[in-house]
PDB file of N, CA and C in Angstrom:
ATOM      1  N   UNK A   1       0.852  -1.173   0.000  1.00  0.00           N
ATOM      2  CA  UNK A   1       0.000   0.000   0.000  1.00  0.00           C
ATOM      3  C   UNK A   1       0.901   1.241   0.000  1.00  0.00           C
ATOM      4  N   UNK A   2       0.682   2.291  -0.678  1.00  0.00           N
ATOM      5  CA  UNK A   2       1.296   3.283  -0.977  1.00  0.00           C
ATOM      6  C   UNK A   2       0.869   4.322  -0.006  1.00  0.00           C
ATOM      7  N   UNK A   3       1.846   5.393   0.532  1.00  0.00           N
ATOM      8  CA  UNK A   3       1.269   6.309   1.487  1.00  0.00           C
ATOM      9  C   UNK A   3       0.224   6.584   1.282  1.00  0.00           C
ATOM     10  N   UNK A   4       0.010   7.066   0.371  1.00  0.00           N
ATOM     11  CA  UNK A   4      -1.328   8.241  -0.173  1.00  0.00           C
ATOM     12  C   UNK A   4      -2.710   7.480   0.375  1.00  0.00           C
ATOM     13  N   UNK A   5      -2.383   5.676  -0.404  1.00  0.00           N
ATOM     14  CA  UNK A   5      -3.619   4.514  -0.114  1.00  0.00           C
ATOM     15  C   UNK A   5      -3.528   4.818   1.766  1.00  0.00           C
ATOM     16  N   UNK A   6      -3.118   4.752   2.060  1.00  0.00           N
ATOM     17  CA  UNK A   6      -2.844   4.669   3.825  1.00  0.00           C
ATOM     18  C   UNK A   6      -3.329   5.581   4.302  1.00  0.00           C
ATOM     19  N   UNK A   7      -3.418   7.021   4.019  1.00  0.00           N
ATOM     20  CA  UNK A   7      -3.732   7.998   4.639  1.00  0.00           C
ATOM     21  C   UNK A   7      -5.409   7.351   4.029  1.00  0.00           C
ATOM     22  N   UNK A   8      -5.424   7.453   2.657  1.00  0.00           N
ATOM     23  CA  UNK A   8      -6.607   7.346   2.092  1.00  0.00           C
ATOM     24  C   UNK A   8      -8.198   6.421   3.053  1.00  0.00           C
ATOM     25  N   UNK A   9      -7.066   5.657   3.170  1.00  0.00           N
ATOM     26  CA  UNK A   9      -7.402   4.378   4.117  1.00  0.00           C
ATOM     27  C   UNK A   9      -8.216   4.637   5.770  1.00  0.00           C
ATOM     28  N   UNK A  10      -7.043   5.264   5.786  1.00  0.00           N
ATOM     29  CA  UNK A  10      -7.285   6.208   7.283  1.00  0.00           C
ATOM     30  C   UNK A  10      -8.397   6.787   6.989  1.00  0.00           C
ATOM     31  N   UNK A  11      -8.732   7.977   6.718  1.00  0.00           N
ATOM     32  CA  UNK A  11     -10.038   8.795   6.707  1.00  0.00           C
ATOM     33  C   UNK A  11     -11.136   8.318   6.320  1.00  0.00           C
ATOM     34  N   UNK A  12     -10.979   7.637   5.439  1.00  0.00           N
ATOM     35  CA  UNK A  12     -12.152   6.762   5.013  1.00  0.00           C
ATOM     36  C   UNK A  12     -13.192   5.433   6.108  1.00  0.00           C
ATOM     37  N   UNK A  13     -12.026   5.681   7.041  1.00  0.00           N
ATOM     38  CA  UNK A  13     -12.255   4.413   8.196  1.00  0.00           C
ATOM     39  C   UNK A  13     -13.351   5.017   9.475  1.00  0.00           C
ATOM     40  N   UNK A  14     -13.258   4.211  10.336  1.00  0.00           N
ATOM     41  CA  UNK A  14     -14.178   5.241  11.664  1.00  0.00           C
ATOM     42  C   UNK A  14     -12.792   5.278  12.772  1.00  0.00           C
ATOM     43  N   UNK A  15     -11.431   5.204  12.419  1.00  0.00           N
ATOM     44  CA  UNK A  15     -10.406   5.322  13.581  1.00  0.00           C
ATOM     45  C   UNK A  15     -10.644   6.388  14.064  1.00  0.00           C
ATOM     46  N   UNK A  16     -11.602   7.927  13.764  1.00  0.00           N
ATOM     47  CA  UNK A  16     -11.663   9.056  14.469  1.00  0.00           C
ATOM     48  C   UNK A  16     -12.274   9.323  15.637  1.00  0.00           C
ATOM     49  N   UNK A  17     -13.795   7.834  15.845  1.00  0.00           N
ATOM     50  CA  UNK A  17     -14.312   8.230  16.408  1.00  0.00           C
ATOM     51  C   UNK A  17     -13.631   6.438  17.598  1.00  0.00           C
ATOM     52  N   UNK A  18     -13.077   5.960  16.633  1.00  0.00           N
ATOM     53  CA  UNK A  18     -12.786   4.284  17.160  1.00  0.00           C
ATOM     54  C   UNK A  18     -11.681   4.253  17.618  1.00  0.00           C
ATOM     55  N   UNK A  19     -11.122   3.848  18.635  1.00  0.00           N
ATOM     56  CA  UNK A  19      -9.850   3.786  19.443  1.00  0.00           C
ATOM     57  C   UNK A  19      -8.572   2.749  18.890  1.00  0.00           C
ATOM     58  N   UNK A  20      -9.807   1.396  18.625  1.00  0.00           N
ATOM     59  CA  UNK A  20      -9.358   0.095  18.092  1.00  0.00           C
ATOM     60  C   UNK A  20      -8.933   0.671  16.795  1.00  0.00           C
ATOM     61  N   UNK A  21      -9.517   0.918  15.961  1.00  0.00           N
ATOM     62  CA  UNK A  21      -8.921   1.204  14.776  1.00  0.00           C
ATOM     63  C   UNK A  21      -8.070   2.109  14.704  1.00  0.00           C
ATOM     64  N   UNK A  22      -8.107   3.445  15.385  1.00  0.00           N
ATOM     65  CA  UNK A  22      -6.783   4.236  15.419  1.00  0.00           C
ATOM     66  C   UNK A  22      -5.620   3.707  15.839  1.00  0.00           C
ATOM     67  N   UNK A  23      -5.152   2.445  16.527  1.00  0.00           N
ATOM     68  CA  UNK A  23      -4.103   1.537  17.184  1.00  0.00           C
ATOM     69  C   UNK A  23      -3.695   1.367  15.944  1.00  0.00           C
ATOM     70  N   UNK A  24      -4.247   0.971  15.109  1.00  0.00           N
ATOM     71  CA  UNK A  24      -4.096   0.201  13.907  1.00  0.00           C
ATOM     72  C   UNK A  24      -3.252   1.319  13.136  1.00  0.00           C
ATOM     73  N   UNK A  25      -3.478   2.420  12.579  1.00  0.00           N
ATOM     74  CA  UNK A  25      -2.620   3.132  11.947  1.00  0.00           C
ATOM     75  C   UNK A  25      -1.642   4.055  12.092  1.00  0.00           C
ATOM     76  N   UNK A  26      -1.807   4.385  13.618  1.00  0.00           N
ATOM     77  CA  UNK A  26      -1.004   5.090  14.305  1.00  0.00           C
ATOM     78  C   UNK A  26       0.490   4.857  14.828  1.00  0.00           C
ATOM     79  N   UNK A  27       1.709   5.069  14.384  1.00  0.00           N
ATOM     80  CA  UNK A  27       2.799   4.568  14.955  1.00  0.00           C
ATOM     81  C   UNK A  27       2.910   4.912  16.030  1.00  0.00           C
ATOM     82  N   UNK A  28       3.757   3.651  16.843  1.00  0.00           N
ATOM     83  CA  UNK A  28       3.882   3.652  18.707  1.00  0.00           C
ATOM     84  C   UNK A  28       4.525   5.282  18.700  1.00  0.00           C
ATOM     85  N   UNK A  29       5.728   6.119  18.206  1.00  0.00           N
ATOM     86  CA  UNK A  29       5.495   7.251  18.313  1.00  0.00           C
ATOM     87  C   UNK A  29       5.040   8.144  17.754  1.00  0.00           C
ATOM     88  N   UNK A  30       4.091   8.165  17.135  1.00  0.00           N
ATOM     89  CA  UNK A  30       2.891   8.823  16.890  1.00  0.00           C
ATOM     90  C   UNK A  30       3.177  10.857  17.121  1.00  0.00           C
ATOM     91  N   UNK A  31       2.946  11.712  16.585  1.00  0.00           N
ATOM     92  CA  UNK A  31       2.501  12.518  17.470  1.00  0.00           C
ATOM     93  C   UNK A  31       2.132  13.368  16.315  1.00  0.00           C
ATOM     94  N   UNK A  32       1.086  14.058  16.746  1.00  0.00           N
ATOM     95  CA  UNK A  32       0.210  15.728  16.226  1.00  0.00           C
ATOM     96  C   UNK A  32       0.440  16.957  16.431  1.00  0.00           C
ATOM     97  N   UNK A  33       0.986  18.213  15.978  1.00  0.00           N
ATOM     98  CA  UNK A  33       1.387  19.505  16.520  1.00  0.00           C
ATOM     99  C   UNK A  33      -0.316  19.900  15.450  1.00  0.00           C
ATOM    100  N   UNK A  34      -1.073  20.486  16.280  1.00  0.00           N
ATOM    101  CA  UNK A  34      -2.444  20.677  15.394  1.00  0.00           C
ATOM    102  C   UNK A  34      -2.394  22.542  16.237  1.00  0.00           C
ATOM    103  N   UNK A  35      -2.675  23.086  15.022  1.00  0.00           N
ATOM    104  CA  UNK A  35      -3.133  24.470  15.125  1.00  0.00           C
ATOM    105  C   UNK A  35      -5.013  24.704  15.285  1.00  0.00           C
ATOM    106  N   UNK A  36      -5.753  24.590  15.951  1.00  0.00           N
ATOM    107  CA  UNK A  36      -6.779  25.010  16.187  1.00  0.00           C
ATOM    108  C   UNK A  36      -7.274  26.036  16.978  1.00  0.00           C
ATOM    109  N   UNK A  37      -8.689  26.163  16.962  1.00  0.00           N
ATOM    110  CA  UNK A  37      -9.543  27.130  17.536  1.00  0.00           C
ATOM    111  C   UNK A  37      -9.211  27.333  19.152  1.00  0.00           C
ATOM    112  N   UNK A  38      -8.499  26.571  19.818  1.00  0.00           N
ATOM    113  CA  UNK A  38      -7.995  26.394  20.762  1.00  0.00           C
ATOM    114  C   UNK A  38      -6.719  26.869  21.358  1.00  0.00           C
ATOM    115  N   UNK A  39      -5.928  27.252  20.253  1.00  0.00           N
ATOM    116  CA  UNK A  39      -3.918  27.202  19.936  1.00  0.00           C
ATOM    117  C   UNK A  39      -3.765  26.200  19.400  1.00  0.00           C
ATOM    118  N   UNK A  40      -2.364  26.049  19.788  1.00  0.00           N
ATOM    119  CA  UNK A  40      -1.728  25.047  19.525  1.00  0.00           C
ATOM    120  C   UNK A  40      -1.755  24.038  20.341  1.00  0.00           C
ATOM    121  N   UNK A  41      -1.932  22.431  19.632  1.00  0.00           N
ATOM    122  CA  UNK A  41      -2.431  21.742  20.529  1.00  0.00           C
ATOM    123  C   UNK A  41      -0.941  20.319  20.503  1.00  0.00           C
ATOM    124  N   UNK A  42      -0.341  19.795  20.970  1.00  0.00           N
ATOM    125  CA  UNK A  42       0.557  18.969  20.943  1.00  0.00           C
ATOM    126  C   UNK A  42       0.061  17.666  21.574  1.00  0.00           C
ATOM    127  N   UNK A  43      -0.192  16.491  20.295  1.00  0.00           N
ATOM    128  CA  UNK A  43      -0.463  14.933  21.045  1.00  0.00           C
ATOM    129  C   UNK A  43       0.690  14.225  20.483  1.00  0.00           C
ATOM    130  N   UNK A  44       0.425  13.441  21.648  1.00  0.00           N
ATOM    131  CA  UNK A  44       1.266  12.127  21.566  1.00  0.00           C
ATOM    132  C   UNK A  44       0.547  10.644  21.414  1.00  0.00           C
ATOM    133  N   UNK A  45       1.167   9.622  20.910  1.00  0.00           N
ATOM    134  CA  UNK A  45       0.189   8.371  20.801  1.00  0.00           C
ATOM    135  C   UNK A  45      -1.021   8.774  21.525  1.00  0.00           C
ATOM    136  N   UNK A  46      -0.660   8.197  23.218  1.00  0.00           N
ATOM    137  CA  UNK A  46      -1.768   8.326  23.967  1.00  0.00           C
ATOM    138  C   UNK A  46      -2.745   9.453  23.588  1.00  0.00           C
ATOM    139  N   UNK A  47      -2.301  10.675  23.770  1.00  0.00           N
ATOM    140  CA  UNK A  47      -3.059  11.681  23.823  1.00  0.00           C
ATOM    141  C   UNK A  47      -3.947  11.817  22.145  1.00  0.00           C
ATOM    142  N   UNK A  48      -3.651  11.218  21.370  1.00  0.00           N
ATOM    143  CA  UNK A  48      -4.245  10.553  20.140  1.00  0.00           C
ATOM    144  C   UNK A  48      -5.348   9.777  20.395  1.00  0.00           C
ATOM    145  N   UNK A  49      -5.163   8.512  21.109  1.00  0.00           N
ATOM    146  CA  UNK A  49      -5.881   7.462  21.044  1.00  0.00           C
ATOM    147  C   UNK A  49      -6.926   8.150  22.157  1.00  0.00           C
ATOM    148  N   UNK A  50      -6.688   8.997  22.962  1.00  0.00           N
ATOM    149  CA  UNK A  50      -7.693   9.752  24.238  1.00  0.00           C
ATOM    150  C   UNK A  50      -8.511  10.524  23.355  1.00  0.00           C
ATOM    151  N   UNK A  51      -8.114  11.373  21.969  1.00  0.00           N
ATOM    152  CA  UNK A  51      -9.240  12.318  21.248  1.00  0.00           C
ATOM    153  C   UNK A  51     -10.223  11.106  20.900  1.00  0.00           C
ATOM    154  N   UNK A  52      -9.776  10.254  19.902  1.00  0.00           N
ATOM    155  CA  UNK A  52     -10.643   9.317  19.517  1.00  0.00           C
ATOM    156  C   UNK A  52     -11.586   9.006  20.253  1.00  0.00           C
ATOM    157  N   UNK A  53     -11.348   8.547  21.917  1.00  0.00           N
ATOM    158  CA  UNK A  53     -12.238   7.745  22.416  1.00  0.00           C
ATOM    159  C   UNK A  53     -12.942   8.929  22.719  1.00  0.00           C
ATOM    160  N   UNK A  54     -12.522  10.208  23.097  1.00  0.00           N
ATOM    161  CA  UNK A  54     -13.838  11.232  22.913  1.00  0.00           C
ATOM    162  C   UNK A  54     -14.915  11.626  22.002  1.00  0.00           C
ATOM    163  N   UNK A  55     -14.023  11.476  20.687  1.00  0.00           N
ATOM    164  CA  UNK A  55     -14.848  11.626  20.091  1.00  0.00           C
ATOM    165  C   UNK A  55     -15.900  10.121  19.597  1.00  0.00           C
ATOM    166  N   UNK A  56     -15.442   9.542  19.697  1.00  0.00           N
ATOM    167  CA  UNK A  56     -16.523   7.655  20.162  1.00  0.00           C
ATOM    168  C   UNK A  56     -17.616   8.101  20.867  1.00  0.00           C
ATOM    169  N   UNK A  57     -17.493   9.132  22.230  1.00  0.00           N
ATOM    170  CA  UNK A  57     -18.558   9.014  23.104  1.00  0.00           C
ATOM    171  C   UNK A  57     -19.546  10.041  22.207  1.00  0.00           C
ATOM    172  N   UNK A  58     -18.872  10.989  21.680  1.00  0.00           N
ATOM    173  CA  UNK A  58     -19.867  12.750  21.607  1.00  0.00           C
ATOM    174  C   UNK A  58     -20.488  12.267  19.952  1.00  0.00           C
ATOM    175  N   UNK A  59     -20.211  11.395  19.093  1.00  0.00           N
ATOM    176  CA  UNK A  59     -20.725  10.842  17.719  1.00  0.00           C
ATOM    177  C   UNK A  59     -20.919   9.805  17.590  1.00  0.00           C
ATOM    178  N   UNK A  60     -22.112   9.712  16.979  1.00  0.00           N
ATOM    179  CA  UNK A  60     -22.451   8.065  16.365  1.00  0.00           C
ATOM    180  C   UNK A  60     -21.942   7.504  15.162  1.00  0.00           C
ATOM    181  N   UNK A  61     -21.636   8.598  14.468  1.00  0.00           N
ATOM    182  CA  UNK A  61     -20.794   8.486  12.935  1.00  0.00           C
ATOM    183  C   UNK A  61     -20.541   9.678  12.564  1.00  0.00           C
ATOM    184  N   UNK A  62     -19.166   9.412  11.309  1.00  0.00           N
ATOM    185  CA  UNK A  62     -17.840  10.337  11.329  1.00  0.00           C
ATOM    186  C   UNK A  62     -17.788  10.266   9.649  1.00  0.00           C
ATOM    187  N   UNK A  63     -17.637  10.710   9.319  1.00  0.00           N
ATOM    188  CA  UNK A  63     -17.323  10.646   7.334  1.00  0.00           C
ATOM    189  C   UNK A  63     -16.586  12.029   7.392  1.00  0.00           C
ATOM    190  N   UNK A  64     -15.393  11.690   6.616  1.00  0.00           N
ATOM    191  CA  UNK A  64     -14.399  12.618   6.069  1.00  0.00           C
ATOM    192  C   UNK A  64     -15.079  12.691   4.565  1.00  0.00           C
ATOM    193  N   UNK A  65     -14.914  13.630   3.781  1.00  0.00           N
ATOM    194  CA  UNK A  65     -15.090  14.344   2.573  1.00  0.00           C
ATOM    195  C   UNK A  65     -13.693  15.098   2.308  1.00  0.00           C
ATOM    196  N   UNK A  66     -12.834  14.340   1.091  1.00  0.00           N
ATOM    197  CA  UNK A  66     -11.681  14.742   1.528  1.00  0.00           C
ATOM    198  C   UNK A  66     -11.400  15.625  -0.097  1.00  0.00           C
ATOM    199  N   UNK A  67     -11.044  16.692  -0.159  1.00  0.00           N
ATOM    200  CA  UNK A  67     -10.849  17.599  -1.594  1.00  0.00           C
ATOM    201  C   UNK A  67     -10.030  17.364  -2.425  1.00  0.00           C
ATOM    202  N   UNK A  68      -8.533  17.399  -1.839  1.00  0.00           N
ATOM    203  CA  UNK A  68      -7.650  17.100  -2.350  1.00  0.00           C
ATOM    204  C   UNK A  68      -6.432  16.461  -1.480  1.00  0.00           C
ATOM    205  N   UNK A  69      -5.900  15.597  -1.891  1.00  0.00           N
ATOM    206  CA  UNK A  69      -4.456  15.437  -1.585  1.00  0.00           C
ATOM    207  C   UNK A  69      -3.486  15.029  -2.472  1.00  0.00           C
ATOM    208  N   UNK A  70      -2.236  15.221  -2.137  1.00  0.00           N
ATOM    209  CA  UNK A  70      -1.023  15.011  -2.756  1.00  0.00           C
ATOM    210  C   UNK A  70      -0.158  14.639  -1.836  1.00  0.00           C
ATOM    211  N   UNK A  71       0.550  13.349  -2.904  1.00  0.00           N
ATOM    212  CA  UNK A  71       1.399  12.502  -2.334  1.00  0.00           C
ATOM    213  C   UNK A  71       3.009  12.990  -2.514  1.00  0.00           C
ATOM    214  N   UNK A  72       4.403  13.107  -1.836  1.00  0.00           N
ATOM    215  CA  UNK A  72       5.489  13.068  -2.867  1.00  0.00           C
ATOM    216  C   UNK A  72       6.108  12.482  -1.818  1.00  0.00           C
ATOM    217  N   UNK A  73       6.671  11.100  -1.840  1.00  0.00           N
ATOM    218  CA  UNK A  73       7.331  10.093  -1.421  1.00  0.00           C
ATOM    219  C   UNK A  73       6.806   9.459   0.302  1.00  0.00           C
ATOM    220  N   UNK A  74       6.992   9.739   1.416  1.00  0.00           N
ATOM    221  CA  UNK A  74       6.357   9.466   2.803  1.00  0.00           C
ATOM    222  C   UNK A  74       5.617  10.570   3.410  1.00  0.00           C
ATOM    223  N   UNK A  75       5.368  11.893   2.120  1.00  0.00           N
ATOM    224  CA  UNK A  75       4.850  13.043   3.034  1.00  0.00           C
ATOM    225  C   UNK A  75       3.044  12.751   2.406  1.00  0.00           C
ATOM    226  N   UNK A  76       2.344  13.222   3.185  1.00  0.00           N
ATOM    227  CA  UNK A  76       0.845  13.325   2.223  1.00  0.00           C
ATOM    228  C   UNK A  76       0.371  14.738   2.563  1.00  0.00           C
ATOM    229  N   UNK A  77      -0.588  15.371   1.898  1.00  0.00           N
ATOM    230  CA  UNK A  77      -0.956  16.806   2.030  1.00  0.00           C
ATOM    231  C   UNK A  77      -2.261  16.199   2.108  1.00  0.00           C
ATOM    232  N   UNK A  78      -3.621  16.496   2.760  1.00  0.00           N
ATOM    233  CA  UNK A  78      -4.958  16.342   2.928  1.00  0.00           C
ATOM    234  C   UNK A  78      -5.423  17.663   3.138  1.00  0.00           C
ATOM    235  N   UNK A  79      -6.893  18.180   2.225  1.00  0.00           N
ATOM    236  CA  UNK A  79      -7.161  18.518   2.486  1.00  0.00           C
ATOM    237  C   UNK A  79      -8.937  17.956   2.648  1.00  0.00           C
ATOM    238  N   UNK A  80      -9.787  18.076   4.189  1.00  0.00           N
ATOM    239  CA  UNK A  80     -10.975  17.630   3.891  1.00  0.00           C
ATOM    240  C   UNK A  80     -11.803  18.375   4.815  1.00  0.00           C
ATOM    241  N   UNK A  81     -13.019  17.950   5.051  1.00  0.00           N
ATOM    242  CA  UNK A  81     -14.132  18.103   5.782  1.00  0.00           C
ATOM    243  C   UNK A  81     -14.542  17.075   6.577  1.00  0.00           C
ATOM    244  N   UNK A  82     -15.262  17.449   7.623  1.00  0.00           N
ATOM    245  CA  UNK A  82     -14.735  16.341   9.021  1.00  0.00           C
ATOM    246  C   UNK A  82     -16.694  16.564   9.055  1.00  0.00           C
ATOM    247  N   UNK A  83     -17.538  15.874   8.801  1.00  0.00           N
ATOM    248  CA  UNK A  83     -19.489  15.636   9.307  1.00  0.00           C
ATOM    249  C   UNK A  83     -19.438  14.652  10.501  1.00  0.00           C
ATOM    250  N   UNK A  84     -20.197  14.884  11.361  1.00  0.00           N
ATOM    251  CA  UNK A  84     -20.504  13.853  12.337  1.00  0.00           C
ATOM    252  C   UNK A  84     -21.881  13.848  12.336  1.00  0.00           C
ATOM    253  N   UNK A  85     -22.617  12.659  12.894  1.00  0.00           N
ATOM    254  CA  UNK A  85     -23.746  12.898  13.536  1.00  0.00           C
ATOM    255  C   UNK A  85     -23.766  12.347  15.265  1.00  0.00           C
ATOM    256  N   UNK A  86     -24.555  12.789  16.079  1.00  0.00           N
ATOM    257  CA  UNK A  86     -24.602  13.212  17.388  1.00  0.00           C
ATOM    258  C   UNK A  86     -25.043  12.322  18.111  1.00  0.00           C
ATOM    259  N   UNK A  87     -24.987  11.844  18.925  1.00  0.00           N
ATOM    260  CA  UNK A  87     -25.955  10.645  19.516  1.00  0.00           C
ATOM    261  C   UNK A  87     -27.330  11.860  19.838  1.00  0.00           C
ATOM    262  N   UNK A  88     -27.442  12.594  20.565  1.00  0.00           N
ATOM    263  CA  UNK A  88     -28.666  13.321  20.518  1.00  0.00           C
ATOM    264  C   UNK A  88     -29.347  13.381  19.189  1.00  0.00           C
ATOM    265  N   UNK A  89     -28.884  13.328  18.545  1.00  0.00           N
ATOM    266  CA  UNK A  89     -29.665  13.651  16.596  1.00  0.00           C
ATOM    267  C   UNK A  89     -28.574  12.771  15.884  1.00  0.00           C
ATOM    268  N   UNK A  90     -29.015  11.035  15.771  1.00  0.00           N
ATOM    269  CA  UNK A  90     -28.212  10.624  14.798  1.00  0.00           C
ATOM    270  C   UNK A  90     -28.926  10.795  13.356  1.00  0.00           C
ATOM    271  N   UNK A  91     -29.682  11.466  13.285  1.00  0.00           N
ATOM    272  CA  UNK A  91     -30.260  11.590  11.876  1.00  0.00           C
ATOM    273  C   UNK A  91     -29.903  12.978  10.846  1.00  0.00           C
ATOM    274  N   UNK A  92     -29.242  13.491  11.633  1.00  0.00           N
ATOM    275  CA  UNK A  92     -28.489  14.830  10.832  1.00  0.00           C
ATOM    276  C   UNK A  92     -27.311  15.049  10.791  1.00  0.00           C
ATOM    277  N   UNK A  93     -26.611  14.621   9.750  1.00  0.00           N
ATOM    278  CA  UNK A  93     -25.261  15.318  10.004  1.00  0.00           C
ATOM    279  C   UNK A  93     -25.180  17.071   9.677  1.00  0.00           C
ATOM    280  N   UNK A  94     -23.917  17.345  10.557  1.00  0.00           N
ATOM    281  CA  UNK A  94     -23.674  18.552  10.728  1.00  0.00           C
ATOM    282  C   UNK A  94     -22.005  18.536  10.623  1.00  0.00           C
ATOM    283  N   UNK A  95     -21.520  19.842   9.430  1.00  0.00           N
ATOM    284  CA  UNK A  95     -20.114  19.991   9.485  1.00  0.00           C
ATOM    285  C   UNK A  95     -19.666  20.258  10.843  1.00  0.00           C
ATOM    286  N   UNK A  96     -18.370  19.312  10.714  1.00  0.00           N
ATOM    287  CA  UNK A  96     -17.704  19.882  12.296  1.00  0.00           C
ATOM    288  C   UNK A  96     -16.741  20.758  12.066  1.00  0.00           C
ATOM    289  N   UNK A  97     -15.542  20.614  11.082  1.00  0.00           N
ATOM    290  CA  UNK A  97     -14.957  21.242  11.151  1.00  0.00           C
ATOM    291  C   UNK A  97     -13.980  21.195   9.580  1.00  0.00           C
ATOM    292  N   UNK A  98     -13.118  22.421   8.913  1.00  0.00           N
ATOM    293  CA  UNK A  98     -12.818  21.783   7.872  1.00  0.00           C
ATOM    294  C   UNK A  98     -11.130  21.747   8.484  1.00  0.00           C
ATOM    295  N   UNK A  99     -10.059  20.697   7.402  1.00  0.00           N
ATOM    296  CA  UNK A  99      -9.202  20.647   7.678  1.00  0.00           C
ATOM    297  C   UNK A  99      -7.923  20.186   6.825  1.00  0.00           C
ATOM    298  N   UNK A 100      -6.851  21.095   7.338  1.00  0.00           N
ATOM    299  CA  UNK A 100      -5.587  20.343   6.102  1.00  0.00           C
ATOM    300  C   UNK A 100      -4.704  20.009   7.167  1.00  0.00           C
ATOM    301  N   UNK A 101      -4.315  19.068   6.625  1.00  0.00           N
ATOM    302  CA  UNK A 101      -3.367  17.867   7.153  1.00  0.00           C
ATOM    303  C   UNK A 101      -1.946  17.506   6.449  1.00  0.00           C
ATOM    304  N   UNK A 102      -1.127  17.454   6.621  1.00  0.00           N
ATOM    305  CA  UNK A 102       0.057  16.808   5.909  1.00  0.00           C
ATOM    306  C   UNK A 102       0.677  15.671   7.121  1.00  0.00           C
ATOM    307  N   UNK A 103       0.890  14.745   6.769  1.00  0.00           N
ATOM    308  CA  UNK A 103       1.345  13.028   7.468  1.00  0.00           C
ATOM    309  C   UNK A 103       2.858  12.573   6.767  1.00  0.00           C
ATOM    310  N   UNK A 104       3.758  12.451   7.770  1.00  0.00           N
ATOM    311  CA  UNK A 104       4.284  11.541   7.273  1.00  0.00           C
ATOM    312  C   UNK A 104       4.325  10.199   7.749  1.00  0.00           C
ATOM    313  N   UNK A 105       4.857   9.104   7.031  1.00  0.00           N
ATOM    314  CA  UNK A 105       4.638   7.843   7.108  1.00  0.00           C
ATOM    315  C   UNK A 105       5.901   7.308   7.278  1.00  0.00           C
ATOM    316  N   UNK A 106       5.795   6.706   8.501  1.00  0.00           N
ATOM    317  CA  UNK A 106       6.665   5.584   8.819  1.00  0.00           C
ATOM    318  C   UNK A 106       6.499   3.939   9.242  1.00  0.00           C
ATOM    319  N   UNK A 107       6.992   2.971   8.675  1.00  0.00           N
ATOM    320  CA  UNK A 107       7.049   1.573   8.785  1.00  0.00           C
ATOM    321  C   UNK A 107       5.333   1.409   8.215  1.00  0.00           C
ATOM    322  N   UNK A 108       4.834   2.253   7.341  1.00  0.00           N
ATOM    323  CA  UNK A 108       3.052   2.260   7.028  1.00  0.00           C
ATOM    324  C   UNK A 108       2.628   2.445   7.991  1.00  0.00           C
ATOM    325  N   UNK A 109       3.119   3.657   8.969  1.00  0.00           N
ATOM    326  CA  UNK A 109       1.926   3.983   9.552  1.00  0.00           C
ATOM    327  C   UNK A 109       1.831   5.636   9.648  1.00  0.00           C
ATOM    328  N   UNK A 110       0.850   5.824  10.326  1.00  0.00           N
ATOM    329  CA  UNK A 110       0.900   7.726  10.297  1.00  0.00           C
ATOM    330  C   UNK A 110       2.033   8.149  11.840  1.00  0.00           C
ATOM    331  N   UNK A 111       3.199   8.653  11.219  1.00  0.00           N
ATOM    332  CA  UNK A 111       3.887   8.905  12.322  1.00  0.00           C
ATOM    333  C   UNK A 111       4.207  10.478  12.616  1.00  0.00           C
ATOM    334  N   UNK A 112       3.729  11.218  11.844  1.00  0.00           N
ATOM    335  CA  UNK A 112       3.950  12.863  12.070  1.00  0.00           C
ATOM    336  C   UNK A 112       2.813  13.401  11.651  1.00  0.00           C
ATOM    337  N   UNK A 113       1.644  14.487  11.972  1.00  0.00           N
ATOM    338  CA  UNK A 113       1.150  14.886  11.635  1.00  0.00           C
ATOM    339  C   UNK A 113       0.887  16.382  12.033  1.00  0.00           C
ATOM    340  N   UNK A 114       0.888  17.342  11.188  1.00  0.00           N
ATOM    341  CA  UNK A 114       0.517  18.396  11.717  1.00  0.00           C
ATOM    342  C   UNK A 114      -0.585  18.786  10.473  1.00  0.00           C
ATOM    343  N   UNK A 115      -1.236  19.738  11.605  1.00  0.00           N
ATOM    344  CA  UNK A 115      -2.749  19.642  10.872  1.00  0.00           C
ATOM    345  C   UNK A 115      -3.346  21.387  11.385  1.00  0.00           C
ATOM    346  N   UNK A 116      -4.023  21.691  10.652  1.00  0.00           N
ATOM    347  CA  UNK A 116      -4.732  23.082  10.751  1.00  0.00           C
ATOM    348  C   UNK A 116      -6.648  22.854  10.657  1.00  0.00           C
ATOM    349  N   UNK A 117      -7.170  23.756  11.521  1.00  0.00           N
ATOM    350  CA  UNK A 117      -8.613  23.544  11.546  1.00  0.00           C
ATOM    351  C   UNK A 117      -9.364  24.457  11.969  1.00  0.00           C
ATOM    352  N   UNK A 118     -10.205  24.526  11.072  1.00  0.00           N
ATOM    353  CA  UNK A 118     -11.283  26.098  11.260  1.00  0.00           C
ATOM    354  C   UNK A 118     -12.710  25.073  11.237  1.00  0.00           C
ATOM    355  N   UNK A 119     -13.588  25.734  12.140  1.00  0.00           N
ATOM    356  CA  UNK A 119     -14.862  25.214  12.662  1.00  0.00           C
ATOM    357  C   UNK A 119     -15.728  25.868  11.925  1.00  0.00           C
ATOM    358  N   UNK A 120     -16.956  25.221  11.556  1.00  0.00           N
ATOM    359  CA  UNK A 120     -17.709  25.182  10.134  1.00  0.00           C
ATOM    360  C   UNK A 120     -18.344  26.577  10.545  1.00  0.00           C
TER     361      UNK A 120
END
């Protein structure tokens, strides 16, 4: 599988809202420098696999809508849109947030990511 398929792979999956499945693509050192509505936010594996299981509790389902990306050797560029629906209202999705991403990949897995995000 080629980076690009991997990331591809990734978003397309429920590892955002699933813990189990984020294990799965996440390298043991893992980590996120993410610019949001918040600052700057710095995770590590754990602190990775802890968003997920939050976001597990606060959504019933997760679909990425992804615009564009580009691949050039272990780096990937993403850019997408993040819908959830709510356990209070699983019948509507609502944008959560949009977002660009660039990953790099190590041993096939996502081992660097820094990411930017503006709320819908």
């Amino acid at each position: 599988m080629t980076a690009k398929e991997l990331v591809q792979d990734f978003y397309k999956s429920d590892a955002l809202i699933n813990s189990s499945i984020m294990k799965e693509y996440l390298h043991p050192d893992a980590i996120v420098e993410w610019n949001s509505s918040k600052g700057l936010i710095h995770l590590d594996y754990d602190g990775i696999i802890d968003l997920s299981e939050e976001l597990g509790r606060a959504y019933v389902r997760s679909k990425i809508r992804i615009s564009h990306i580009i691949a050039e050797n272990d780096m990937i560029s993403v850019r997408y849109s993040h819908f959830v629906k709510t356990i209070e209202n699983p019948r509507e999705e609502m944008l959560l947030a949009h977002f660009i991403s660039i990953w790099q990949i190590k041993d096939n897995q996502l081992y660097k990511g820094y990411q930017m995000s503006q709320l819908s």
